[in-house]
N, C-alpha and C. Protein backbone atom coordinates (compact mmCIF):
# COMPACT_ATOMS: atom_id res chain seq x y z
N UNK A 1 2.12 -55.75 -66.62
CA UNK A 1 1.87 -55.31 -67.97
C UNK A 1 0.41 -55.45 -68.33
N UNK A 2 -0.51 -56.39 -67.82
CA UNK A 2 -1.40 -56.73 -67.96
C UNK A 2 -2.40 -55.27 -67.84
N UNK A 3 -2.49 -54.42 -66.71
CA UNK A 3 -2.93 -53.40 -66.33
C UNK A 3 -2.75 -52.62 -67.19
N UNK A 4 -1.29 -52.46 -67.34
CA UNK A 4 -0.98 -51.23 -68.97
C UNK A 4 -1.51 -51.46 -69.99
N UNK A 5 -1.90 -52.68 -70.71
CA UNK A 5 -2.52 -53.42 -71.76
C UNK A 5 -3.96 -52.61 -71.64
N UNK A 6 -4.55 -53.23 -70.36
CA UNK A 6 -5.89 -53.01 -70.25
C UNK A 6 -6.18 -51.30 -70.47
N UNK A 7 -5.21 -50.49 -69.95
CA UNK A 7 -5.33 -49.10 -70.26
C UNK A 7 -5.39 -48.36 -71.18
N UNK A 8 -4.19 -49.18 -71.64
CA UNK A 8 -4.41 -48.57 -73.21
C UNK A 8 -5.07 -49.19 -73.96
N UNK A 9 -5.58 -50.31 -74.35
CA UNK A 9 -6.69 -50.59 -74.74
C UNK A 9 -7.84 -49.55 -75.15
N UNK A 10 -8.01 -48.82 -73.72
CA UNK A 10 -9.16 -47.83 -73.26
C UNK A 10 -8.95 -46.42 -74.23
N UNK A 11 -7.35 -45.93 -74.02
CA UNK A 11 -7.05 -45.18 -74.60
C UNK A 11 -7.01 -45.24 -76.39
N UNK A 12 -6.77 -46.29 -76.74
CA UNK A 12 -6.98 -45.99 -78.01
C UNK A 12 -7.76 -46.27 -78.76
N UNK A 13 -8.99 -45.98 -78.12
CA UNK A 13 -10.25 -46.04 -78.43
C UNK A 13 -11.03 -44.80 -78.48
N UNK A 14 -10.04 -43.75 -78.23
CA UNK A 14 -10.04 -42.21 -78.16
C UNK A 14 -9.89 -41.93 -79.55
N UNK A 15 -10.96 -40.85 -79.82
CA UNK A 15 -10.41 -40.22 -81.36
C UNK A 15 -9.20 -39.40 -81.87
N UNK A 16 -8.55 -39.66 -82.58
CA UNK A 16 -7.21 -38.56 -82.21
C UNK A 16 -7.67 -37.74 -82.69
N UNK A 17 -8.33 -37.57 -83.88
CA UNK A 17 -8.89 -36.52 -84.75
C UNK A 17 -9.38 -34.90 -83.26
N UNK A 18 -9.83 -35.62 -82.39
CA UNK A 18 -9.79 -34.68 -81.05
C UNK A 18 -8.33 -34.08 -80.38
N UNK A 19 -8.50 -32.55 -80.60
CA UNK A 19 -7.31 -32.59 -80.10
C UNK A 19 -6.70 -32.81 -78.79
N UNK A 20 -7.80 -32.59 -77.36
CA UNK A 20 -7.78 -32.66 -76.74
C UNK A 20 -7.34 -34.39 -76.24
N UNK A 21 -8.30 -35.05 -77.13
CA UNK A 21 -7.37 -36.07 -76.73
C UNK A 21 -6.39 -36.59 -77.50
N UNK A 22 -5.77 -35.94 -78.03
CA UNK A 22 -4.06 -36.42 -78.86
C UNK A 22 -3.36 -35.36 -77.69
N UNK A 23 -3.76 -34.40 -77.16
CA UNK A 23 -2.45 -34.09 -75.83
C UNK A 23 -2.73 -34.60 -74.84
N UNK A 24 -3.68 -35.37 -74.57
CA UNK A 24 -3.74 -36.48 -73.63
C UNK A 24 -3.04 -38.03 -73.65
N UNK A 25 -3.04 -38.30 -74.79
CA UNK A 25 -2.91 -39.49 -75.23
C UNK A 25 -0.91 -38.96 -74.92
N UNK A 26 -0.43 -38.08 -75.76
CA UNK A 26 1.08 -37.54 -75.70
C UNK A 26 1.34 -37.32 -74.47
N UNK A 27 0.87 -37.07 -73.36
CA UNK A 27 1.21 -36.65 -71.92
C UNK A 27 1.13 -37.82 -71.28
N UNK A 28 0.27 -38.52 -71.70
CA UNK A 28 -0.19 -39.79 -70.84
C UNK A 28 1.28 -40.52 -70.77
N UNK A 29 1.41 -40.90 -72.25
CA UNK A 29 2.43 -41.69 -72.59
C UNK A 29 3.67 -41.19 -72.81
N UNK A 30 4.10 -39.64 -72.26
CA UNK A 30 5.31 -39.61 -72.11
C UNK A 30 6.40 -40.03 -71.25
N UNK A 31 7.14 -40.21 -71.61
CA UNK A 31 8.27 -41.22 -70.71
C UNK A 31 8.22 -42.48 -70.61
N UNK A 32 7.29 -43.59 -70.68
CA UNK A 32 7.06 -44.34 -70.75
C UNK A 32 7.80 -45.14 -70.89
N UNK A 33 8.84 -46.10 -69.98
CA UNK A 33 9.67 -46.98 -70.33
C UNK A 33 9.36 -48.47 -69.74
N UNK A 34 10.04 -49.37 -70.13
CA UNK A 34 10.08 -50.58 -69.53
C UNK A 34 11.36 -50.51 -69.09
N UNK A 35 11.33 -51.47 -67.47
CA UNK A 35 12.33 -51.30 -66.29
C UNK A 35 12.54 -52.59 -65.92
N UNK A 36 13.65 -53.19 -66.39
CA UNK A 36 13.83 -54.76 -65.88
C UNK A 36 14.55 -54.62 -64.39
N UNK A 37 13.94 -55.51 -63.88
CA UNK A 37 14.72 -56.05 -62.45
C UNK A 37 15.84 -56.45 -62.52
N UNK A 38 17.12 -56.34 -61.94
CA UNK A 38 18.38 -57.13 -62.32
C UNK A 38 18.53 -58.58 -61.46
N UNK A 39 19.55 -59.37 -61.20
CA UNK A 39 19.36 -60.49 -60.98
C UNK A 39 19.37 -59.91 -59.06
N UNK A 40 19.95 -59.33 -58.71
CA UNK A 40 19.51 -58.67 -57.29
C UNK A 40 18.27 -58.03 -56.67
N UNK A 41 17.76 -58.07 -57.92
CA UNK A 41 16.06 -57.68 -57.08
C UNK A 41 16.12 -56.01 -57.60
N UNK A 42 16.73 -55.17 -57.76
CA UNK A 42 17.12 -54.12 -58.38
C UNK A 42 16.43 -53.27 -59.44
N UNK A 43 16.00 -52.27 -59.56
CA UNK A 43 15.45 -51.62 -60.57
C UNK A 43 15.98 -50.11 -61.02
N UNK A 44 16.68 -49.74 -62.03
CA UNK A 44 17.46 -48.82 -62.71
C UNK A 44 16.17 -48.01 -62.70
N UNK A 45 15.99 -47.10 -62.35
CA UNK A 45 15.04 -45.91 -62.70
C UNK A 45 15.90 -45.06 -63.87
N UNK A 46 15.30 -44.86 -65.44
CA UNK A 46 16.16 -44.13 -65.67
C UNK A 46 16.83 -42.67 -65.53
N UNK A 47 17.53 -42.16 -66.34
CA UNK A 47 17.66 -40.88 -65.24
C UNK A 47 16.95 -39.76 -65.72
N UNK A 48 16.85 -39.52 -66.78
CA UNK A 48 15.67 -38.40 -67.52
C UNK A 48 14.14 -38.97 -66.64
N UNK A 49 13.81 -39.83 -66.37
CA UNK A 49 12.69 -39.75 -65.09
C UNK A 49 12.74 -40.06 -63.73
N UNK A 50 13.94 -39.92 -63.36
CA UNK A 50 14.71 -39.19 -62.03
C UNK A 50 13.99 -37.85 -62.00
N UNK A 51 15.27 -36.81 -63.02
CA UNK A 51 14.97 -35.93 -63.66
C UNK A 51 13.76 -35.25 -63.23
N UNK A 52 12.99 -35.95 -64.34
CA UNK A 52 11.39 -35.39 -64.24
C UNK A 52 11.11 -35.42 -62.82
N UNK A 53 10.95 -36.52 -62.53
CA UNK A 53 10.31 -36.61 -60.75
C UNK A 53 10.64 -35.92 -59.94
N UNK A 54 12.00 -35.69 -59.73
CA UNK A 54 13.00 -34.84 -59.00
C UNK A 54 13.33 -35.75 -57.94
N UNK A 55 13.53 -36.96 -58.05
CA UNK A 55 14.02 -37.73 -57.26
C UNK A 55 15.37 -37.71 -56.52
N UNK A 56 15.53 -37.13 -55.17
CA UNK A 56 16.87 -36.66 -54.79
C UNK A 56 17.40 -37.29 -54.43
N UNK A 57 17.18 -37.78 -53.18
CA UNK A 57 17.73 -39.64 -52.22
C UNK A 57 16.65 -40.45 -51.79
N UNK A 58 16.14 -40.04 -51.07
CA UNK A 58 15.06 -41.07 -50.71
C UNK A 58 14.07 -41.41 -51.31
N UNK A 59 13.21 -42.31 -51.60
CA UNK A 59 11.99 -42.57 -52.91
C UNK A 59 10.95 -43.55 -51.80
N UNK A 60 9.56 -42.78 -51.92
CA UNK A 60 8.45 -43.63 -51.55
C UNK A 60 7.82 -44.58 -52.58
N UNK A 61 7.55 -46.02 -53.02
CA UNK A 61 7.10 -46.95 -53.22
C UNK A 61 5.79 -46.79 -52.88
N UNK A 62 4.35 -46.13 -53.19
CA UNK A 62 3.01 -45.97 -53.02
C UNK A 62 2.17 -46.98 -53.76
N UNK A 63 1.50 -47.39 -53.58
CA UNK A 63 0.22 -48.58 -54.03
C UNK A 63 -1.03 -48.00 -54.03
N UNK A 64 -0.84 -47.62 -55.12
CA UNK A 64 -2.23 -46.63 -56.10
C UNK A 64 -3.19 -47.61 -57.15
N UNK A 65 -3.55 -48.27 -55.51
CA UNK A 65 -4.75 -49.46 -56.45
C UNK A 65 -3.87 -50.47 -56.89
N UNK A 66 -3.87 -50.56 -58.39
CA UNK A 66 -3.08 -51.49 -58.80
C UNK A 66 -2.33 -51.13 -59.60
N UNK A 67 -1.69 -49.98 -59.36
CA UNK A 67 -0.24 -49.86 -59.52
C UNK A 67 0.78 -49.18 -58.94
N UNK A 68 1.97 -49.21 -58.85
CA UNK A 68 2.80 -48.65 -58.14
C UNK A 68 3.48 -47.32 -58.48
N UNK A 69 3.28 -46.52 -57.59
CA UNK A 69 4.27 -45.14 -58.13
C UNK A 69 5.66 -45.04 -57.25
N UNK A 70 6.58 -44.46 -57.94
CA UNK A 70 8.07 -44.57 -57.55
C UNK A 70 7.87 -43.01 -57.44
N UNK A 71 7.57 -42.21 -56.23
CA UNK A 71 8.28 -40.66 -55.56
C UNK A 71 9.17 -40.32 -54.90
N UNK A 72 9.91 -39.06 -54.91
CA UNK A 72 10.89 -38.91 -54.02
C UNK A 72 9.75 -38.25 -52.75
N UNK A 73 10.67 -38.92 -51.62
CA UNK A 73 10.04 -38.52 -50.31
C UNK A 73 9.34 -37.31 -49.79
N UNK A 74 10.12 -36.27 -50.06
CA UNK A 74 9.80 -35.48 -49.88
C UNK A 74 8.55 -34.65 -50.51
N UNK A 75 8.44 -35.10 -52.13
CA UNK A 75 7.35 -34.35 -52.65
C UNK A 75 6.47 -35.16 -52.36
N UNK A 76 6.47 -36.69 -52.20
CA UNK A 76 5.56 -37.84 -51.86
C UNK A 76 4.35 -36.76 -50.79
N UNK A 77 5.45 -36.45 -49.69
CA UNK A 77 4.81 -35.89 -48.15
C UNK A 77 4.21 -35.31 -48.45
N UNK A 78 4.77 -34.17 -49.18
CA UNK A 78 3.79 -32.51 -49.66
C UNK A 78 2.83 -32.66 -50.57
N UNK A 79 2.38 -33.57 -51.62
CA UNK A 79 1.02 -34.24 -52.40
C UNK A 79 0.44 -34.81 -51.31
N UNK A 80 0.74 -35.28 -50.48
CA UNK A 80 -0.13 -36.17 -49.07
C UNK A 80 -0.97 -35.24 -48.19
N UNK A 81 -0.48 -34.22 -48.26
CA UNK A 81 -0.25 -33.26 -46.91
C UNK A 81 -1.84 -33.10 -46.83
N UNK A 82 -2.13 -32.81 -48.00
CA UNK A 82 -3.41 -32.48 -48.04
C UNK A 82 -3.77 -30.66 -47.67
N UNK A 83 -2.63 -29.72 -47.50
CA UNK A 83 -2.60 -28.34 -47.57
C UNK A 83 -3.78 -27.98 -49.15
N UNK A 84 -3.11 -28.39 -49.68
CA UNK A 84 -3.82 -27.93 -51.15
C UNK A 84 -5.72 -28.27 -51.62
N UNK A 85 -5.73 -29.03 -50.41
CA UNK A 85 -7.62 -29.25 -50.77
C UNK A 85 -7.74 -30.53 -49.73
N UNK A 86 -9.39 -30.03 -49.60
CA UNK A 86 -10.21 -30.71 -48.52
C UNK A 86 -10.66 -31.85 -49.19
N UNK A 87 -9.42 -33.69 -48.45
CA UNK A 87 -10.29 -34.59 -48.99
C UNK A 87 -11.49 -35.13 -49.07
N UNK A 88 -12.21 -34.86 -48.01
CA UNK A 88 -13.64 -35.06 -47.99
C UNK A 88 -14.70 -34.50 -49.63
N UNK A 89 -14.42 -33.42 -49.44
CA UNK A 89 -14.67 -32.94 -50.86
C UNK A 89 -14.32 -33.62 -51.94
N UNK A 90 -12.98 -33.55 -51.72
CA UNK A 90 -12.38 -34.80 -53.08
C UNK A 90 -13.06 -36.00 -53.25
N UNK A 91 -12.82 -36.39 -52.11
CA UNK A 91 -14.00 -38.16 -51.90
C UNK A 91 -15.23 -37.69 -52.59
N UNK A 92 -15.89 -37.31 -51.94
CA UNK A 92 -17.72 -36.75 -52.22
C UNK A 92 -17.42 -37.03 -54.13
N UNK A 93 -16.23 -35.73 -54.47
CA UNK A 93 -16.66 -35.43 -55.83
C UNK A 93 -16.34 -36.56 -57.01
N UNK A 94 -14.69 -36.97 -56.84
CA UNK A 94 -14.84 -38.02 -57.05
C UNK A 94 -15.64 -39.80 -57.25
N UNK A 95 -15.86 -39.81 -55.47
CA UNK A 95 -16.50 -41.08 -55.54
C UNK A 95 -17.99 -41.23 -54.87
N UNK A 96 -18.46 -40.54 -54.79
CA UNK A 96 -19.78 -39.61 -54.47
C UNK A 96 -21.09 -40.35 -55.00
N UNK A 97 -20.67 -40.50 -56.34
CA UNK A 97 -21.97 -40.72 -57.36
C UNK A 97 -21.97 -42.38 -57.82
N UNK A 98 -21.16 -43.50 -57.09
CA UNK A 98 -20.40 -44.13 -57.24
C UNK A 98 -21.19 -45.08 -56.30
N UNK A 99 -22.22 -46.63 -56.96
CA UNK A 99 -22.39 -47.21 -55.87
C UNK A 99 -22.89 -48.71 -57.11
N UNK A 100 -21.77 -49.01 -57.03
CA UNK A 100 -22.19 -50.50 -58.05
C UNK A 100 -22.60 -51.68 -57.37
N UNK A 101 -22.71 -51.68 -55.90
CA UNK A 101 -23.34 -52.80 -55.12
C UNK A 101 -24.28 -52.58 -54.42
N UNK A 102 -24.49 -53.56 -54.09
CA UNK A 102 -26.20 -53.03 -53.28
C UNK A 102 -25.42 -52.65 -51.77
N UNK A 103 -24.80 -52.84 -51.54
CA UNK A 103 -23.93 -52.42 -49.99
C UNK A 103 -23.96 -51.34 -49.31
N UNK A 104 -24.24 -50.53 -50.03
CA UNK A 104 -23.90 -49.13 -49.49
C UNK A 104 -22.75 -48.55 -49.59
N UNK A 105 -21.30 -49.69 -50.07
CA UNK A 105 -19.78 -49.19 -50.14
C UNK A 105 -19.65 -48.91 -51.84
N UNK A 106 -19.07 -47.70 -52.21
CA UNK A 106 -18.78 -47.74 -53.38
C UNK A 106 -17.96 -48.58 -54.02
């Protein structure tokens, strides 16, 4: 929760009076639920973000920094695939401009 705190924090520090960011702020935070563990270790995904995801049977568990995304397998693969764009490019554009240590590592 700590991470979500810190995020939105960030976010509502956005003007809404912008519209651009009031359909950001609404997209961001749609669906948005809290998901308790049951006493088995267990987590109810609900089903309207099944739904959304298109979660069929199998689900990848990904570690996106510091947080976790819940995908179904299959679309997991095909966002991975990397068909749709050259990561190198992505890297460059993304993290390119990006050098807060003297290291040389972004």
């Amino acid at each position: 929760m700590e991470e979500w705190d810190l995020m939105m924090a960030k976010i509502n520090k956005l003007n809404r009076f912008v519209k651009k960011n009031n359909d950001f702020i609404r997209r961001f935070t749609a669906g948005v639920k809290v998901v308790d563990i049951d006493a088995l270790g267990r987590l109810l995904v609900p089903k309207d973000l099944v739904t959304f995801s298109g979660i069929s049977k199998d689900v990848v568990f990904s570690s996106a920094v510091n947080i976790v995304e819940i995908w179904d397998k299959d679309l997991y693969e095909k966002s991975i695939s990397g068909e749709d764009m050259d990561f190198a490019d992505l890297a460059e554009e993304v993290m390119g401009n990006i050098n807060d240590d003297d290291n040389g590592i972004s």
